[in-house]
Structures are given as structure tokens and as C-alpha cells.
C-alpha atoms as a PDB file:
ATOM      1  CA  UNK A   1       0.000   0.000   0.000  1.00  0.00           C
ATOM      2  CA  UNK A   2       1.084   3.269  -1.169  1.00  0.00           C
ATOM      3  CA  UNK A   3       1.556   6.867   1.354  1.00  0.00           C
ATOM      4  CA  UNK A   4      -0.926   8.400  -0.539  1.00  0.00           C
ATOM      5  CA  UNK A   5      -3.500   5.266   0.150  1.00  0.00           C
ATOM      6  CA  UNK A   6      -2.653   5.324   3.935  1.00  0.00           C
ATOM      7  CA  UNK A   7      -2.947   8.939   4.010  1.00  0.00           C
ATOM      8  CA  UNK A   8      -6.556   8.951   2.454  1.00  0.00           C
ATOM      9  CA  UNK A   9      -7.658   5.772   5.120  1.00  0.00           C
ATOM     10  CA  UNK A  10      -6.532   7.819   7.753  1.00  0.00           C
ATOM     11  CA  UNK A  11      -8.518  10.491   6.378  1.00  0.00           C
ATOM     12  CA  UNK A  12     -11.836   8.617   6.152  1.00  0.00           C
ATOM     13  CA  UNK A  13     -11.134   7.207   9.340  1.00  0.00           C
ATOM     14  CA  UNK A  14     -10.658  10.738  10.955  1.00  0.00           C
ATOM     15  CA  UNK A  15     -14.147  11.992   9.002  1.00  0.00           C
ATOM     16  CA  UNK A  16     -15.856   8.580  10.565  1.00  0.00           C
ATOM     17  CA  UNK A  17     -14.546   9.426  13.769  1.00  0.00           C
ATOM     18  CA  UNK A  18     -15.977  12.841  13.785  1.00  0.00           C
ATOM     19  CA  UNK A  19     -19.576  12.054  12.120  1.00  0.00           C
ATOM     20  CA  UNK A  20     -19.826   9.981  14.618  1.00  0.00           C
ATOM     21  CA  UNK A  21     -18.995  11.466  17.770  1.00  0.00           C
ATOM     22  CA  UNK A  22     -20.939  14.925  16.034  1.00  0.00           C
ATOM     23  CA  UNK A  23     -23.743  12.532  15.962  1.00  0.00           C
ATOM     24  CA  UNK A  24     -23.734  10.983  19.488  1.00  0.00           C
ATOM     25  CA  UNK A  25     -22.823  14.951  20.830  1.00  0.00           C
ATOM     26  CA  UNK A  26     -26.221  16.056  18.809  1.00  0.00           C
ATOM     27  CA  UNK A  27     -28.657  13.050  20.150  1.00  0.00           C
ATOM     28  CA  UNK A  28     -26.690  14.564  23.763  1.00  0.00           C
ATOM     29  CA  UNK A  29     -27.631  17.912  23.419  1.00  0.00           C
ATOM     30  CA  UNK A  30     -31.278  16.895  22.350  1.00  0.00           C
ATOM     31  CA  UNK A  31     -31.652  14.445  25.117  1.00  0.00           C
ATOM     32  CA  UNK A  32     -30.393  17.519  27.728  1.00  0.00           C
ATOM     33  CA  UNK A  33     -32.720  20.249  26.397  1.00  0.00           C
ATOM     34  CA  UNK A  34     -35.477  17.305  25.900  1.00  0.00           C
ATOM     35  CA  UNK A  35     -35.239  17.032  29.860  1.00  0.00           C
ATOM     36  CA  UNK A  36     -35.222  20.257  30.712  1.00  0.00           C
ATOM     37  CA  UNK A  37     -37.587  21.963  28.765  1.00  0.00           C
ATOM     38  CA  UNK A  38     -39.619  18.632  30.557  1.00  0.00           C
ATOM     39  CA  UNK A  39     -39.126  19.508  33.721  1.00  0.00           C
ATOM     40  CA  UNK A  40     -39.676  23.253  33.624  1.00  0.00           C
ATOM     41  CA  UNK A  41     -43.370  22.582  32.327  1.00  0.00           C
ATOM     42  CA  UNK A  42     -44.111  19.645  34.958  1.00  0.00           C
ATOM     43  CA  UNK A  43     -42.021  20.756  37.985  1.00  0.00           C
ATOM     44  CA  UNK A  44     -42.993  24.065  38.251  1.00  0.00           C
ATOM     45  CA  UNK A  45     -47.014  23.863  38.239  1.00  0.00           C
ATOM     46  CA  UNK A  46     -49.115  20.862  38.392  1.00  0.00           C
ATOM     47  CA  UNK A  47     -51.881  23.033  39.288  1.00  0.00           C
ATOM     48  CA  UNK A  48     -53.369  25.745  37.024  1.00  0.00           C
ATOM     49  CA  UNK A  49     -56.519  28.486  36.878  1.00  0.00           C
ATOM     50  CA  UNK A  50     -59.361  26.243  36.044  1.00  0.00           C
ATOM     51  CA  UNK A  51     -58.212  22.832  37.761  1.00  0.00           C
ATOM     52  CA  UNK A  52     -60.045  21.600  41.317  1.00  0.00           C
ATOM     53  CA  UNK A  53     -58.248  22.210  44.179  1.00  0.00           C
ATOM     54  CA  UNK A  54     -57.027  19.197  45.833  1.00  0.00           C
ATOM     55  CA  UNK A  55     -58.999  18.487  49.160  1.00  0.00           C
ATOM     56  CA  UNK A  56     -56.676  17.944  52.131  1.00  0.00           C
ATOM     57  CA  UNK A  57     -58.006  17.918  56.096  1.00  0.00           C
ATOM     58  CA  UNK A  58     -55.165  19.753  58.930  1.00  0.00           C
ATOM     59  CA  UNK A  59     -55.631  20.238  62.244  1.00  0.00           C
ATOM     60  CA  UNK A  60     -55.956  23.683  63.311  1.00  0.00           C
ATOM     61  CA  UNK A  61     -53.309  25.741  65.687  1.00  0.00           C
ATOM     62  CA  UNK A  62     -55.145  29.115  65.666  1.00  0.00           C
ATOM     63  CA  UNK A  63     -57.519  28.883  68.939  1.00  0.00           C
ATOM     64  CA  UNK A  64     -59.134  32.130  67.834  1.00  0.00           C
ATOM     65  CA  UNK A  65     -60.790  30.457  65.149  1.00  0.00           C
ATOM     66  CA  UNK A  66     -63.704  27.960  66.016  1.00  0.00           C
ATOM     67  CA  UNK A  67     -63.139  24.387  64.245  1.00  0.00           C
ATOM     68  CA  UNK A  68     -60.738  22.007  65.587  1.00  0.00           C
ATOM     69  CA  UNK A  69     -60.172  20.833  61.848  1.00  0.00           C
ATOM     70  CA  UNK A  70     -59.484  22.406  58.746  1.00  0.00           C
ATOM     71  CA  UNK A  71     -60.392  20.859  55.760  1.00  0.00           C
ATOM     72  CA  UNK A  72     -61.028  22.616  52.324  1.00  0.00           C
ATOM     73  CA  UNK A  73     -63.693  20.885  51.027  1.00  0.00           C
ATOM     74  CA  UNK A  74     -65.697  21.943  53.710  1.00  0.00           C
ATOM     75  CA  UNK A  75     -65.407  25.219  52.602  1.00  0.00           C
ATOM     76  CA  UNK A  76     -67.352  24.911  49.462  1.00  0.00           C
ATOM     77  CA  UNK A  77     -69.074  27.366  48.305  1.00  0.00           C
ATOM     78  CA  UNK A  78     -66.953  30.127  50.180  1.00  0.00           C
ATOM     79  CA  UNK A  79     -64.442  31.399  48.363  1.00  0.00           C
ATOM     80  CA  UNK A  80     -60.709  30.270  49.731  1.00  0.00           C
ATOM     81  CA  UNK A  81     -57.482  31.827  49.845  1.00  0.00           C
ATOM     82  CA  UNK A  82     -55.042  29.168  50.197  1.00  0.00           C
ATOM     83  CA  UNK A  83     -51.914  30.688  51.575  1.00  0.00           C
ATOM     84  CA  UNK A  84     -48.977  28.127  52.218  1.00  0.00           C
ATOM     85  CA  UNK A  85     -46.285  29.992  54.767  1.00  0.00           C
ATOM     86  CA  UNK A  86     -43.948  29.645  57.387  1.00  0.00           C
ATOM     87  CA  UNK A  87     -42.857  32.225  60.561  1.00  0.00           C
ATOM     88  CA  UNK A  88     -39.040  32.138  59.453  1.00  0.00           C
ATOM     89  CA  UNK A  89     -40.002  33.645  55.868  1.00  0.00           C
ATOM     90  CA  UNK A  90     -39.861  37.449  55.772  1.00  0.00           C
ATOM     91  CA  UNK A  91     -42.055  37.648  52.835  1.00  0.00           C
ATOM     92  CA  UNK A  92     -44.899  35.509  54.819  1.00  0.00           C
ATOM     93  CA  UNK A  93     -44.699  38.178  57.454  1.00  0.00           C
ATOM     94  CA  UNK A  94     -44.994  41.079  55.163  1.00  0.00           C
ATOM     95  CA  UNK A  95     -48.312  40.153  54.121  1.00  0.00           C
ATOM     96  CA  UNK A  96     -50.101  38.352  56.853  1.00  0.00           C
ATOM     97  CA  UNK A  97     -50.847  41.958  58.163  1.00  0.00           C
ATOM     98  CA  UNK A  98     -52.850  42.556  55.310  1.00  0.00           C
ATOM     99  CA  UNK A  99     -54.242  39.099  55.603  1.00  0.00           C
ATOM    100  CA  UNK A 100     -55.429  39.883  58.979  1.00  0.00           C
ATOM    101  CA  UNK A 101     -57.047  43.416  57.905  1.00  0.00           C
ATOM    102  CA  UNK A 102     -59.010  42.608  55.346  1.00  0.00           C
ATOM    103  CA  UNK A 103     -59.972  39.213  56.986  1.00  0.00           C
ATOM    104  CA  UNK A 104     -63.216  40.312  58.566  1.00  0.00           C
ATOM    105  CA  UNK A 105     -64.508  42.324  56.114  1.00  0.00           C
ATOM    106  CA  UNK A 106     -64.146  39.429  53.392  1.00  0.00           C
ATOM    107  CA  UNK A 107     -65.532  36.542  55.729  1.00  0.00           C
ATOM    108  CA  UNK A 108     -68.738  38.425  55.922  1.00  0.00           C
ATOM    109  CA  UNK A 109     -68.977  38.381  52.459  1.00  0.00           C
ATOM    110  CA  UNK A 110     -68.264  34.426  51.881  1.00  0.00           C
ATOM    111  CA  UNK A 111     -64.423  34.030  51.576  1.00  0.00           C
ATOM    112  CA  UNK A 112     -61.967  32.352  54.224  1.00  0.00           C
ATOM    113  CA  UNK A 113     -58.594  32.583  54.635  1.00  0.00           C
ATOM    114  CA  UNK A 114     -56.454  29.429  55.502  1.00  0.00           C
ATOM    115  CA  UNK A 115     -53.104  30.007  56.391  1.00  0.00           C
ATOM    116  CA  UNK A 116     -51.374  26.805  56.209  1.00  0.00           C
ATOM    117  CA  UNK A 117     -48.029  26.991  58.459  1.00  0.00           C
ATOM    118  CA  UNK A 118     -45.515  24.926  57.467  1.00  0.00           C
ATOM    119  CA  UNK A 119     -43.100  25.265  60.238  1.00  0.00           C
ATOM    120  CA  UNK A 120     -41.737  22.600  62.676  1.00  0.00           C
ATOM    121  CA  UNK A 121     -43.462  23.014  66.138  1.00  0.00           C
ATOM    122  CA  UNK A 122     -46.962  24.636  66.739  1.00  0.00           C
ATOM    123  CA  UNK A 123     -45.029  26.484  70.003  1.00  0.00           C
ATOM    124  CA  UNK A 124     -43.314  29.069  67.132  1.00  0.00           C
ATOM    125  CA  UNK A 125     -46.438  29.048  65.052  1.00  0.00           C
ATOM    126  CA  UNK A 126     -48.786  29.973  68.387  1.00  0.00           C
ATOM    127  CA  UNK A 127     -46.440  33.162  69.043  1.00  0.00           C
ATOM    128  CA  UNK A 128     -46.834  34.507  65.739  1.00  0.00           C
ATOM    129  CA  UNK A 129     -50.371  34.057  65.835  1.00  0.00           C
ATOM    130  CA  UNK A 130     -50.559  36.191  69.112  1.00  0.00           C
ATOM    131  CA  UNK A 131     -48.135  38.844  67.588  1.00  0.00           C
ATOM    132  CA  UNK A 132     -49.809  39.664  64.820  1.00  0.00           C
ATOM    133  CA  UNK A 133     -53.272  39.078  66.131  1.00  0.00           C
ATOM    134  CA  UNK A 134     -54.564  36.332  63.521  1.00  0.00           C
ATOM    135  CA  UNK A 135     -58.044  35.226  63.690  1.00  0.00           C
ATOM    136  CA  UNK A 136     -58.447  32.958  60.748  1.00  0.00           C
ATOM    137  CA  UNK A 137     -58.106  29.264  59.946  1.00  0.00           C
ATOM    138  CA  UNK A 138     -53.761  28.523  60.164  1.00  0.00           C
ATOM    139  CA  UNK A 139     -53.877  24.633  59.854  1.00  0.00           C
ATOM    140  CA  UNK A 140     -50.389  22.980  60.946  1.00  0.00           C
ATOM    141  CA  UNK A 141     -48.926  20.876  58.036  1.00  0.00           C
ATOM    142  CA  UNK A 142     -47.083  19.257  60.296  1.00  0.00           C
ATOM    143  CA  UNK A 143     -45.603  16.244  57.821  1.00  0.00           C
ATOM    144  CA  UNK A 144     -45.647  18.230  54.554  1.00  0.00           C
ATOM    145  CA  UNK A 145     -48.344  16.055  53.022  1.00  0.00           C
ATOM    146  CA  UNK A 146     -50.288  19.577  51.774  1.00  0.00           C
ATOM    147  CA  UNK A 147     -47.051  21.069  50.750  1.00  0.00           C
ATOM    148  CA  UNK A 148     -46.256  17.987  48.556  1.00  0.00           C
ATOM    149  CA  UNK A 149     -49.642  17.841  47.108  1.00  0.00           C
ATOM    150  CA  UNK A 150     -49.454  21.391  46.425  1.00  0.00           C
ATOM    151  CA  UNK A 151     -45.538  21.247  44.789  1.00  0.00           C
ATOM    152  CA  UNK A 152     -45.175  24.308  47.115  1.00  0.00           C
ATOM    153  CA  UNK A 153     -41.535  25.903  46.875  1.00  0.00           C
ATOM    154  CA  UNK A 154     -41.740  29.350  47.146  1.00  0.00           C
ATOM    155  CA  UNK A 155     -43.003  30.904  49.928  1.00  0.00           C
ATOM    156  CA  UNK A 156     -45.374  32.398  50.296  1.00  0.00           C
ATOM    157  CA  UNK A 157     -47.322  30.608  47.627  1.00  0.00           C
ATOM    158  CA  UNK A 158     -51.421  31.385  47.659  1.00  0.00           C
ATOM    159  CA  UNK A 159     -53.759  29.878  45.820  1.00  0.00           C
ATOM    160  CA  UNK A 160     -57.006  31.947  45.399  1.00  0.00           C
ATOM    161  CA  UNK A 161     -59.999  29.178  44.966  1.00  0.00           C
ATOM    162  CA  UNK A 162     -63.404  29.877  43.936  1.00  0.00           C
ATOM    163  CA  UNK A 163     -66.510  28.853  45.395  1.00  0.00           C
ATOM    164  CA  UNK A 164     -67.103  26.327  43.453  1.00  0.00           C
ATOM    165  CA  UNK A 165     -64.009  24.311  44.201  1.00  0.00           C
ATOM    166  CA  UNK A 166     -61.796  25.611  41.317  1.00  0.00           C
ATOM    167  CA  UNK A 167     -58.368  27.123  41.229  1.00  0.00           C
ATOM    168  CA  UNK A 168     -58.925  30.925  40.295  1.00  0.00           C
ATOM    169  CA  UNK A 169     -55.514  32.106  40.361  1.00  0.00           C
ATOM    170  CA  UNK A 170     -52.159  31.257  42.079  1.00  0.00           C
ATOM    171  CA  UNK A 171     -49.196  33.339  43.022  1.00  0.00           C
ATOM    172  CA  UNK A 172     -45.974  33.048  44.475  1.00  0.00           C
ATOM    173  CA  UNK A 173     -44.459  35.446  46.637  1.00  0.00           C
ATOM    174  CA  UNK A 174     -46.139  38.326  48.893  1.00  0.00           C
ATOM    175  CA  UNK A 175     -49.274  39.991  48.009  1.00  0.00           C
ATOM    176  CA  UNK A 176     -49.089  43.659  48.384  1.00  0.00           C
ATOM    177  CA  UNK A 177     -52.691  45.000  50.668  1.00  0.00           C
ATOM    178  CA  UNK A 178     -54.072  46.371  46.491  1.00  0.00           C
ATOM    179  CA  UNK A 179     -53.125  42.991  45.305  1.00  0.00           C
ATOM    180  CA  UNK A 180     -54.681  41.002  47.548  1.00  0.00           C
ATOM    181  CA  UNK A 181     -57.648  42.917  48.051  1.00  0.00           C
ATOM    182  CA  UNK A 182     -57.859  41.890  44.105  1.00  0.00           C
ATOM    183  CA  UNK A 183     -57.491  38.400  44.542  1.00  0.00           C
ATOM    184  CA  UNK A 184     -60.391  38.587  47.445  1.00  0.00           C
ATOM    185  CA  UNK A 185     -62.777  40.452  44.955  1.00  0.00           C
ATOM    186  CA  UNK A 186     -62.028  37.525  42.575  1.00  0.00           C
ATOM    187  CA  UNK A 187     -63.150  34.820  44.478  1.00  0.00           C
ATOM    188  CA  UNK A 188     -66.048  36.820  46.533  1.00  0.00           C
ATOM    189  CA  UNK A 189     -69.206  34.390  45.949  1.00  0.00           C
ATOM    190  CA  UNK A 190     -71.200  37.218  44.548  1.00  0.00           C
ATOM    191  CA  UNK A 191     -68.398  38.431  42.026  1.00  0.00           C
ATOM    192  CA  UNK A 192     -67.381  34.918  40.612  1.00  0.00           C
END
């Protein structure tokens, strides 16, 4: 065998070598942004505006408010905001003040608030109740079943929830007092 035929195998061979591993590097890349573009749409919300709100039963901490027992299918035909928080987030303390103002005003008109706390011991949940003077439903989710049912990560996360059982809206993060006000209006048995 001539130079020049050794030359052009080694050629080929180099060309073979690099179709394929540009091929296996391409099925890669798909299979990477396959996964992720997968996971962004499942992860972040398994929950949207239309869907039924999962029913779930707590016990409650607050002992201002009168049931023993939270549980949100009970609360049909009220609407529900569904806050998930905890007394360690600084967000979550921003707007349960705002929570607690417009509370009264909006339970005479059909909606509840449940405040599900999703700290570790009911003694650090029962001092921020008596700080900031709560009076509504604050359910202990004491294993994280509601939390993992709910795919809550941020917090606070609320999920506004009309009367009839449906998911109206949710949003992550703290609700500023116009905001939330909104969100009441929204799920106010008259106005949905």
C-alpha cells in the first residue's frame, strides 16, 4: 500500500470518527434540552386556573378560630385563599398583616382565609399568631403532606380558589394589601 492510500484511510477514518462522535454529541444535546424543557413545564405547576383544588383535612393551631379541623372541602361554596407559609419567611410576614385586615370584612362576604403553616413546632407558630393578632383558619402541616400535594416551593405561595371548588388564580411570593384585596374580589361568591 502506497503513502498516498494510507494517508486517504486515515482520512476517512478521521471523518468517521468525527460524524460519529458529532452525531452521538447532537442526540446529547437533544436528550439535555429534551429534559429540561420537561421539567420546567411539569415541575414548576401541576396546578393551574381552572383545575379543582385538591382536598386535604389539617388540624388547626389558631384557637381564635372555632373548628378544631381544617379541611377545604368543607369550605365549598366560600371562596378560599389558600396561603402556604412559614414564621421564618420574611415575605410571609410582610403580608399576613394585610391578611389579617381585610380578613373580617371578606368573611362576611363568603371568603376564608387558611393560612397553612408549614413550620416545625406549633409552640413558634402559636407566638406569631398572638403577635400579629390572627383570627383565621392557620392549619399545621405538620408532615408536609399539603405542601407535597401542592408542589409548594416558594413561599409564600397562595392559591385563590373559587366557590365552586376551582383554582382561580395562584401566586408566588407576597401579596401587596391592592393585590390582595384583588385576589379577594375575585373569588367573593357574589363576584365569581
Amino acid at each position: 500500500m502506497s503513502k498516498e492510500e494510507r494517508d486517504t484511510q486515515k482520512q476517512k477514518k478521521k471523518r468517521n470518527r468525527l460524524i460519529y462522535r458529532s452525531s452521538i454529541l447532537a442526540v446529547l444535546v437533544g436528550a439535555v434540552i429534551f429534559a429540561l424543557v420537561s421539567n420546567s413545564q411539569d415541575d414548576d405547576e401541576i396546578y393551574r386556573s381552572g383545575d379543582a383544588a385538591p382536598d386535604f383535612q389539617l388540624t388547626q393551631v389558631n384557637e381564635a378560630f372555632d373548628e378544631d379541623v381544617t379541611q377545604l372541602s368543607d369550605l365549598e361554596g366560600k371562596g378560599v385563599m389558600l396561603n402556604f407559609w412559614a414564621t421564618w419567611c420574611g415575605p410571609c410576614k410582610e403580608e399576613m398583616p394585610y391578611m389579617q385586615e381585610l380578613y373580617p370584612e371578606y368573611q362576611e362576604k363568603g371568603v376564608e382565609i387558611v393560612a397553612v403553616s408549614l413550620d416545625s413546632t406549633e409552640y413558634v407558630i402559636d407566638n406569631f399568631i398572638e403577635e400579629y393578632g390572627l383570627t383565621f383558619a392557620i392549619p399545621h402541616d405538620t408532615n408536609a403532606d399539603v405542601r407535597d400535594l401542592y408542589r409548594i416551593t416558594p413561599m409564600p405561595t397562595t392559591f385563590f380558589i373559587n366557590p365552586d371548588g376551582t383554582i382561580n388564580e395562584i401566586v408566588q411570593g407576597a401579596l401587596t394589601l391592592d393585590r390582595l384585596e384583588g385576589h379577594l374580589d375575585a373569588i367573593t361568591p357574589d363576584a365569581s
